[in-house]
N, C-alpha and C. Protein backbone atom coordinates (compact mmCIF):
# COMPACT_ATOMS: atom_id res chain seq x y z
N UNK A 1 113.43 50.17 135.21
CA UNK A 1 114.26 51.17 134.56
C UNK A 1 113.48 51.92 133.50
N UNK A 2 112.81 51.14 132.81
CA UNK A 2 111.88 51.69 131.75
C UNK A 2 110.76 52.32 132.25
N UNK A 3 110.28 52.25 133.45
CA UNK A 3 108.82 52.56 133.96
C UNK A 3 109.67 54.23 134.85
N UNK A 4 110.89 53.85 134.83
CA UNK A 4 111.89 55.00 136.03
C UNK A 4 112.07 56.44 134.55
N UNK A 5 111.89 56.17 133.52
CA UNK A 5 112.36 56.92 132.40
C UNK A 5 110.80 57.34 131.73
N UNK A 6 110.21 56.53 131.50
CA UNK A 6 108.86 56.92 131.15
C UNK A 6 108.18 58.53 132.16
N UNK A 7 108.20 57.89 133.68
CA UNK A 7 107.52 58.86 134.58
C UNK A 7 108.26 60.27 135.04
N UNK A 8 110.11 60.02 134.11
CA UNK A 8 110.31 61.25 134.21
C UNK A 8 109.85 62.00 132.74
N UNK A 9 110.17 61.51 131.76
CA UNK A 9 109.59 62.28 130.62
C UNK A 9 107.95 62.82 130.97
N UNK A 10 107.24 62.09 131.52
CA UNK A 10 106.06 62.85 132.03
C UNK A 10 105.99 63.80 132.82
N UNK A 11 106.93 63.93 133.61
CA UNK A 11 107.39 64.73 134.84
C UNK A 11 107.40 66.05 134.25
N UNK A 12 108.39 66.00 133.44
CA UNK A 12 108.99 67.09 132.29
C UNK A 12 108.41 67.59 131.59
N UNK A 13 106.77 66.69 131.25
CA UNK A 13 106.03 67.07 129.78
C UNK A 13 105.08 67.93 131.04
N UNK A 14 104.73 67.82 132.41
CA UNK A 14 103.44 68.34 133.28
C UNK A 14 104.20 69.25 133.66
N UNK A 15 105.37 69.37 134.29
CA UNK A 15 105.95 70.66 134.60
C UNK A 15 106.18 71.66 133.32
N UNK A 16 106.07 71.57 132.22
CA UNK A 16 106.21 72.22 131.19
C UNK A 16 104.85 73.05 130.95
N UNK A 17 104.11 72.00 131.00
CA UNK A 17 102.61 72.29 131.10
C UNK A 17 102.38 73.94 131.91
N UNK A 18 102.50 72.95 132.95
CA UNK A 18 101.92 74.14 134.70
C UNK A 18 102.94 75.64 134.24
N UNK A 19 104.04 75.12 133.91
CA UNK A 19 104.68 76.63 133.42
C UNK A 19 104.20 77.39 132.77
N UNK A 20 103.53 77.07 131.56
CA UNK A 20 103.09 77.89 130.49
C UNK A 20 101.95 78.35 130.79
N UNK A 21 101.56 78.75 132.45
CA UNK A 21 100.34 78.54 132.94
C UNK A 21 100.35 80.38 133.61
N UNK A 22 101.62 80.27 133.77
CA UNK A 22 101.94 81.25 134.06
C UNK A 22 102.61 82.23 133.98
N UNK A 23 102.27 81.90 132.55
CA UNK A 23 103.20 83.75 131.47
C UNK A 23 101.70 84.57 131.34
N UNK A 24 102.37 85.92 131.45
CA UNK A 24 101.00 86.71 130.87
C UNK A 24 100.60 86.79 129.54
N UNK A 25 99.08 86.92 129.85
CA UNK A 25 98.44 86.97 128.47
C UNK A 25 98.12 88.00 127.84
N UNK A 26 98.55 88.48 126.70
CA UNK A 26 98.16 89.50 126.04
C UNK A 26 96.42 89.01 124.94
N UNK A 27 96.17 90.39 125.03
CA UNK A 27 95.22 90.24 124.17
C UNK A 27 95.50 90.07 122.90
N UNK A 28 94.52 88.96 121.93
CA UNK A 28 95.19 88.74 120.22
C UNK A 28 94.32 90.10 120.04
N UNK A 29 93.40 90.84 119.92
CA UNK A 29 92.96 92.05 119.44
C UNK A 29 93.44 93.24 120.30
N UNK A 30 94.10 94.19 119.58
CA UNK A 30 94.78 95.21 119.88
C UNK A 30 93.81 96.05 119.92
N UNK A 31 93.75 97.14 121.15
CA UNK A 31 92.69 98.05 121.39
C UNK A 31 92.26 99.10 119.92
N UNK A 32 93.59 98.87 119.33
CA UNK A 32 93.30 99.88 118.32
C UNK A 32 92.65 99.26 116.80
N UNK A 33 92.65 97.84 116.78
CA UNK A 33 91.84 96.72 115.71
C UNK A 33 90.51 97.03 115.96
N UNK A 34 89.90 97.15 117.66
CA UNK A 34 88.65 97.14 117.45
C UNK A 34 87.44 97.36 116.70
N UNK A 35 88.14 98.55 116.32
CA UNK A 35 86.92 98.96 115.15
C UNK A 35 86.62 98.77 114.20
N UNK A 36 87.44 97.91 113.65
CA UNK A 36 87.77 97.04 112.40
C UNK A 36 86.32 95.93 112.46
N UNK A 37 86.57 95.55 113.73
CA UNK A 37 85.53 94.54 114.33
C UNK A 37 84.65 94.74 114.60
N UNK A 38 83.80 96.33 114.68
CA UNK A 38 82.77 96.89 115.18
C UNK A 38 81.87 97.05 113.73
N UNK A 39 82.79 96.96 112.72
CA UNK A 39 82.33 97.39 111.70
C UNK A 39 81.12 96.58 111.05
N UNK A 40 79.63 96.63 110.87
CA UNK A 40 78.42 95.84 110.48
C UNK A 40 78.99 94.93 109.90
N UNK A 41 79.87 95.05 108.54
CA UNK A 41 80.39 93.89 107.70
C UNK A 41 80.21 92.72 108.96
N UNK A 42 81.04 92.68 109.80
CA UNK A 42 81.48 91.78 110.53
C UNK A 42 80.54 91.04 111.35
N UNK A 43 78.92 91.34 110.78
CA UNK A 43 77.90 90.80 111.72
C UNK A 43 77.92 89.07 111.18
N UNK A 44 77.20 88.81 111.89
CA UNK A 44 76.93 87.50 111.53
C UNK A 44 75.61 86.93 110.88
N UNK A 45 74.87 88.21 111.08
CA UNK A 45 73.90 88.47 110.11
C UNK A 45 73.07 89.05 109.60
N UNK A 46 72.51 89.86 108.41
CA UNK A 46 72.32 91.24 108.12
C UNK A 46 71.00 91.67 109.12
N UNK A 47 70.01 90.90 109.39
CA UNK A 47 69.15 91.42 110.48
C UNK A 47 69.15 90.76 112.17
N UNK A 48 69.93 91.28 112.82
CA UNK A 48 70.52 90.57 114.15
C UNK A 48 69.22 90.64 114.67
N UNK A 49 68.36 91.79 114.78
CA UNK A 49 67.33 92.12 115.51
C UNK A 49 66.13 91.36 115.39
N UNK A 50 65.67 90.62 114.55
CA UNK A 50 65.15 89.64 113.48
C UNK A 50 64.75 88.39 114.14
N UNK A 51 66.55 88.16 114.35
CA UNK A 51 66.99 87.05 114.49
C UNK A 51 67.03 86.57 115.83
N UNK A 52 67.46 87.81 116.72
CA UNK A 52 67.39 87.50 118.04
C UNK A 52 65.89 86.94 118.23
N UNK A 53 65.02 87.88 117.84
CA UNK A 53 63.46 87.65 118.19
C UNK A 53 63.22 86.30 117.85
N UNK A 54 63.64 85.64 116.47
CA UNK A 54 63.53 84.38 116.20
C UNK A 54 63.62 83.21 116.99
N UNK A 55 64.76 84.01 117.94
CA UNK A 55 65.82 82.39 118.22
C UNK A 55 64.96 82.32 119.41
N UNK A 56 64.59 83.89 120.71
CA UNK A 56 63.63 83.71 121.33
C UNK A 56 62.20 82.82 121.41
N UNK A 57 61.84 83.11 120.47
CA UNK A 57 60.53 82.75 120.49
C UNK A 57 60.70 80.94 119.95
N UNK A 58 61.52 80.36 119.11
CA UNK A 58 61.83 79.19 119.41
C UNK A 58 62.42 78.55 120.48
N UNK A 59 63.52 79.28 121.11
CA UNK A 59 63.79 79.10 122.46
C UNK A 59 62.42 78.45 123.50
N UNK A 60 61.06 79.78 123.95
CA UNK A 60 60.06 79.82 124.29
C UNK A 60 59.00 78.62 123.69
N UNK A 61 59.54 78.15 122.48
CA UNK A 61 58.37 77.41 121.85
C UNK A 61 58.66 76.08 122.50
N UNK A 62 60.35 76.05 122.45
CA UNK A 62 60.48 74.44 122.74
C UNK A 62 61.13 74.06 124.00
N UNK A 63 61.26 75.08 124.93
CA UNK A 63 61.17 75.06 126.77
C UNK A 63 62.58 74.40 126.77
N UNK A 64 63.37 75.06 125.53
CA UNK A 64 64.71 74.91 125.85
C UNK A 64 65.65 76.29 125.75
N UNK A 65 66.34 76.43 127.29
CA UNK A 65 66.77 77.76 127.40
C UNK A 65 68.35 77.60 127.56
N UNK A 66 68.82 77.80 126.38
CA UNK A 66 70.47 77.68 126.82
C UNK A 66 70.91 78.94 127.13
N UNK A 67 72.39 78.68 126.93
CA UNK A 67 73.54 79.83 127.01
C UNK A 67 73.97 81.03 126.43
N UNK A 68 72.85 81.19 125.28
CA UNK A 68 72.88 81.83 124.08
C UNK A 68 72.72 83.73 124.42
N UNK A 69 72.31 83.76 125.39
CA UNK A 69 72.12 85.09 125.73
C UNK A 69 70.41 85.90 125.07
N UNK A 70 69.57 85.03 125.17
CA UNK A 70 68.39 85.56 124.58
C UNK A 70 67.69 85.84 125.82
N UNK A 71 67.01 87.32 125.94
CA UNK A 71 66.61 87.69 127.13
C UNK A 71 64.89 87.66 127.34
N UNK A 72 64.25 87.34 128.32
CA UNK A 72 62.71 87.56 128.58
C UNK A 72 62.93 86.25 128.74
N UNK A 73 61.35 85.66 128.89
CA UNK A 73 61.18 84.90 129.01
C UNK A 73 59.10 84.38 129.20
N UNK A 74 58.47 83.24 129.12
CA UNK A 74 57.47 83.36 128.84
C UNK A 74 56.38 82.76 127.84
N UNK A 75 55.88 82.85 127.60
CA UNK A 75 55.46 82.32 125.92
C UNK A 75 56.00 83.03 124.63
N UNK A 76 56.90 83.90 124.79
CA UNK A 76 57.73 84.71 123.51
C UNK A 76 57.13 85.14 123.07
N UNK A 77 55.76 86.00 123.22
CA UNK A 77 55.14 87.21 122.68
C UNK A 77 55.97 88.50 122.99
N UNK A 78 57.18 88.66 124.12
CA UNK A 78 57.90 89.70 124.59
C UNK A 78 58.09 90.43 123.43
């Protein structure tokens, strides 16, 4: 009886789930915020260009290439 009540409350908690699976999604940034977000303030850091080269050439130094989006490849003289 207890194991019959348990697996419906689960029932209820996965079908709840799978539902919410399938409402549409709006975007949290409104086309018209964008530029708010485009704005330099919002970098992550005052010389990106710098930095990219940085992360490259450590990337290249230590023959570890993740997900990061750093492009070339080589001994990082690029």
């Amino acid at each position: 009886m207890k194991l019959r009540k348990i697996l419906r409350r689960g029932l209820v908690f996965a079908s709840c789930i799978i539902a919410t699976g399938c409402t549409t999604i709006e975007p949290w940034v409104k086309p018209y915020e964008r530029q708010n977000l485009a704005d330099p303030i919002m970098a992550f850091s005052k010389a990106p260009v710098s930095d990219n080269y940085l992360h490259h050439v450590h990337q290249a130094r230590e023959g570890a290439r993740g997900a990061e989006g750093s492009a070339g490849g080589g001994c990082g003289c690029n």
